[in-house]
N, C-alpha and C. Protein backbone atom coordinates (compact mmCIF):
# COMPACT_ATOMS: atom_id res chain seq x y z
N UNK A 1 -13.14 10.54 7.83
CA UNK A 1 -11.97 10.06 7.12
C UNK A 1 -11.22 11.26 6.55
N UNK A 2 -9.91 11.29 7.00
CA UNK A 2 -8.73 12.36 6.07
C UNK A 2 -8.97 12.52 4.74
N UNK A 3 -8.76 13.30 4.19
CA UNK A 3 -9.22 13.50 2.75
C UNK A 3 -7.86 13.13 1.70
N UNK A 4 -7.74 13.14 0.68
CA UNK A 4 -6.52 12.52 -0.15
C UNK A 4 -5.72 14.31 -0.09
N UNK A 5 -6.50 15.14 0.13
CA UNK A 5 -5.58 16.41 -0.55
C UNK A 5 -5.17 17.15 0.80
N UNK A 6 -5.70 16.68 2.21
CA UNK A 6 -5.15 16.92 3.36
C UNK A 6 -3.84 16.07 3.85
N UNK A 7 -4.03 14.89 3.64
CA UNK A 7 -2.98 13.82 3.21
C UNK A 7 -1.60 14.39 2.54
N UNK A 8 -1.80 14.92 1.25
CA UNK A 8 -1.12 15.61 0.53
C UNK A 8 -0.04 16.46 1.03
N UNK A 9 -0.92 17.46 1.53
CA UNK A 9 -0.20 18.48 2.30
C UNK A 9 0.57 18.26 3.24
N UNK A 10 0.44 17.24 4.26
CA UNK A 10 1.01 16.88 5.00
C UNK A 10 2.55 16.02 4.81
N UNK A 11 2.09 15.33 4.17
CA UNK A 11 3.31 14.73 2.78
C UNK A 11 4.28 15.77 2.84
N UNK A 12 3.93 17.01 1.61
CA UNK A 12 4.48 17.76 1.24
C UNK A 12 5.53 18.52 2.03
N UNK A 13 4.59 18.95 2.95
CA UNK A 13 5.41 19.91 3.91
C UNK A 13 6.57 19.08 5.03
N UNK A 14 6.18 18.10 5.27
CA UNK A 14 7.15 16.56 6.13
C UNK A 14 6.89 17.68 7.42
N UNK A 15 5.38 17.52 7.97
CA UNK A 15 4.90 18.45 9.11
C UNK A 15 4.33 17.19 10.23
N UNK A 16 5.13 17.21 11.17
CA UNK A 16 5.02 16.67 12.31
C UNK A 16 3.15 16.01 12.70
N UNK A 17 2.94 15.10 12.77
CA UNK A 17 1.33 14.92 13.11
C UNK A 17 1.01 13.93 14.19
N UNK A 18 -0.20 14.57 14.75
CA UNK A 18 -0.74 13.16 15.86
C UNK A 18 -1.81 12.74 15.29
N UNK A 19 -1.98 11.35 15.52
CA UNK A 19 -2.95 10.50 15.42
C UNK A 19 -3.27 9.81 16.67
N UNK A 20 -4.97 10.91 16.52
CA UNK A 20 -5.45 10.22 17.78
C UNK A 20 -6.25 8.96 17.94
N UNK A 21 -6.19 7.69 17.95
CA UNK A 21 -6.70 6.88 17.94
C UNK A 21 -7.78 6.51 19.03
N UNK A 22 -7.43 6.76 20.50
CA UNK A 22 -8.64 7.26 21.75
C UNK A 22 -8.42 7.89 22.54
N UNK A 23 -9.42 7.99 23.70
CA UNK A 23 -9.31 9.28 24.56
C UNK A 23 -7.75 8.54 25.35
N UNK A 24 -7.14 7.93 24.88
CA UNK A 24 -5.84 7.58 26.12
C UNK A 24 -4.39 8.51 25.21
N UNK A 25 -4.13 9.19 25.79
CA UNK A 25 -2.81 10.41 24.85
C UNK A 25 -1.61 9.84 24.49
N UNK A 26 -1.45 8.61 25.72
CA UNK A 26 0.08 7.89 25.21
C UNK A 26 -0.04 6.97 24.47
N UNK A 27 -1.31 6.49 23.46
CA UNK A 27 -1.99 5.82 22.44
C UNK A 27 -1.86 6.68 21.37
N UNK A 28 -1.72 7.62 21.54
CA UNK A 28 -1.37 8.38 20.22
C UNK A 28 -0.22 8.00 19.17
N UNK A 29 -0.21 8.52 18.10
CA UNK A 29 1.30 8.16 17.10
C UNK A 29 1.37 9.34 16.72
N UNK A 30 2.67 10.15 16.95
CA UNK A 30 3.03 11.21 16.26
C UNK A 30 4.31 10.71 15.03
N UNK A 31 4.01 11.59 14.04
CA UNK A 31 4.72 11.52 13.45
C UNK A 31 4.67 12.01 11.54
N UNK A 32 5.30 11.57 10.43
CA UNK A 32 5.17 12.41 9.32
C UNK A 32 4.49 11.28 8.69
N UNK A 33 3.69 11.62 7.79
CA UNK A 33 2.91 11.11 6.83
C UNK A 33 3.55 10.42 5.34
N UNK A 34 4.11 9.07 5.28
CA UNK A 34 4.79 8.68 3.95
C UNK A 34 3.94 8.38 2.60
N UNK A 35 2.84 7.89 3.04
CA UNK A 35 2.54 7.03 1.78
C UNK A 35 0.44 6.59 2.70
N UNK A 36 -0.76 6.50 1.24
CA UNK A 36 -1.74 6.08 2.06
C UNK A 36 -2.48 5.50 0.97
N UNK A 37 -3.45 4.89 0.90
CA UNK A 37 -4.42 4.21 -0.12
C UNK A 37 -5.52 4.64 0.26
N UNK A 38 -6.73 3.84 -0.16
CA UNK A 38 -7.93 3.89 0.23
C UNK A 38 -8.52 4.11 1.81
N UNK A 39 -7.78 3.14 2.48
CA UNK A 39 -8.32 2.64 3.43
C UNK A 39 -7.08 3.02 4.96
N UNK A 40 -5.64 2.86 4.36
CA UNK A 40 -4.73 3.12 5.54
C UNK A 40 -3.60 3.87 4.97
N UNK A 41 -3.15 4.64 6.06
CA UNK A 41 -2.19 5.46 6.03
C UNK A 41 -0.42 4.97 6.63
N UNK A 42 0.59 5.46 6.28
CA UNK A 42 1.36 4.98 6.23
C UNK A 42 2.42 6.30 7.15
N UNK A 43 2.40 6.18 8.33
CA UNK A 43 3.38 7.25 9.35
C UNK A 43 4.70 6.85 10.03
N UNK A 44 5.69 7.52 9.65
CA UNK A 44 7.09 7.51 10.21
C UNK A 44 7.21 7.43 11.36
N UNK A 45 7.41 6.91 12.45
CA UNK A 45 7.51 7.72 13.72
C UNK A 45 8.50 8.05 14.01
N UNK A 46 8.78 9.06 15.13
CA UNK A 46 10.60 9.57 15.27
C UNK A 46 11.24 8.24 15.66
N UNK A 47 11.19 6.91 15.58
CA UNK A 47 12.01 6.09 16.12
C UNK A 47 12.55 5.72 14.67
N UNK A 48 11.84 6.22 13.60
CA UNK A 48 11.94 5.47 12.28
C UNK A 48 11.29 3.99 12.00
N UNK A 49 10.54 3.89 13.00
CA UNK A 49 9.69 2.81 12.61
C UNK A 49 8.26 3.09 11.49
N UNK A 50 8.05 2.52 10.82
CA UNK A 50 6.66 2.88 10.37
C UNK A 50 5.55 1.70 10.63
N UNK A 51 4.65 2.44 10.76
CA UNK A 51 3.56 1.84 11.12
C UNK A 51 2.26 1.94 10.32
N UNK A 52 1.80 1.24 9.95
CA UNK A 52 0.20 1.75 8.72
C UNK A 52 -1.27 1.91 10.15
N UNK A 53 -1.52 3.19 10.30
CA UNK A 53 -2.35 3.30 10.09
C UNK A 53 -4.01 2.95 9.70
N UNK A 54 -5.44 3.31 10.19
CA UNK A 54 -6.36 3.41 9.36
C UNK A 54 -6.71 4.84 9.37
N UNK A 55 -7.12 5.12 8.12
CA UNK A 55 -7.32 6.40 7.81
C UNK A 55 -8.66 7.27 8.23
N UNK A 56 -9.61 6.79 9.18
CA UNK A 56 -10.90 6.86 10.16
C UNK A 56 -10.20 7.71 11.36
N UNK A 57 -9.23 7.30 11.59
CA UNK A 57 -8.67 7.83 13.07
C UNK A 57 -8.78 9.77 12.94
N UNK A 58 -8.59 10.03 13.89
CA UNK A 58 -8.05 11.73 13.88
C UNK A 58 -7.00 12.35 13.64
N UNK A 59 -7.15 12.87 12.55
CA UNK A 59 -5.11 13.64 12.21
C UNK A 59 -5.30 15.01 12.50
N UNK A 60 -4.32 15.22 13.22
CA UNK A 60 -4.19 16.76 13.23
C UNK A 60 -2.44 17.11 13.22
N UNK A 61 -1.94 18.29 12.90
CA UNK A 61 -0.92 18.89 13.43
C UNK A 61 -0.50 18.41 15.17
N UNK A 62 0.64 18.28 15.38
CA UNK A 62 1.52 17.77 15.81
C UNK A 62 1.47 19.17 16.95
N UNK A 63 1.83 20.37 16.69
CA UNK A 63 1.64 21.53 16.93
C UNK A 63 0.09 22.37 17.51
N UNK A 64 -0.93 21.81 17.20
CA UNK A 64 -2.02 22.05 17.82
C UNK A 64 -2.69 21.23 19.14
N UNK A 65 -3.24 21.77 20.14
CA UNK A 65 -3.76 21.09 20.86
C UNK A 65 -4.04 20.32 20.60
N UNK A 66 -4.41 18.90 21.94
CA UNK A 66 -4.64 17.63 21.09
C UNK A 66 -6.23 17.46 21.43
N UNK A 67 -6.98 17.05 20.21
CA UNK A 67 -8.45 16.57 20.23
C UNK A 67 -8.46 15.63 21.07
N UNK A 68 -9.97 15.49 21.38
CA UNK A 68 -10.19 14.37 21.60
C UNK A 68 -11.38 13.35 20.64
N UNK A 69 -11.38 12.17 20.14
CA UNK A 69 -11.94 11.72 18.92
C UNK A 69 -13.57 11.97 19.17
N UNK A 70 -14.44 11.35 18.27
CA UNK A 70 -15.51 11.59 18.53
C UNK A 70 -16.59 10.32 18.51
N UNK A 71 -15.15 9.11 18.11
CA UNK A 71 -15.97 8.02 18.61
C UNK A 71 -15.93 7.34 19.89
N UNK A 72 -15.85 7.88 21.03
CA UNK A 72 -15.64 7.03 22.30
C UNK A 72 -16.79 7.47 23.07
């Protein structure tokens, strides 16, 4: 699980991110980080849609190679 102060940062900076949800890449959600609670996260996507998130998934930079998760 993302941590509240990695969360943060991401916020802060309004830094591009993927969320990898499984090994399939066009399943991914890129996008900026608005708002998150306990349990789900809250991401912009460039269409301006938002979508919540669960906060279990894989976040990384937008800009770094893309993982692959570690539950499949």
């Amino acid at each position: 699980m993302i941590s509240d102060e990695q969360l943060d940062a991401y916020r802060i900076s309004g830094e591009k991110i993927r969320v990898v949800r499984d090994g399939i890449e066009s399943n991914d959600v890129k996008g900026i980080v608005l708002a998150w609670d306990d349990s789900q996260v809250m991401i912009r996507r460039q269409n301006r849609r938002v979508v919540k998130l669960d906060r279990n998934y894989l976040f990384q930079p937008f800009s770094e190679p893309r993982k692959e998760p570690d539950n499949i």
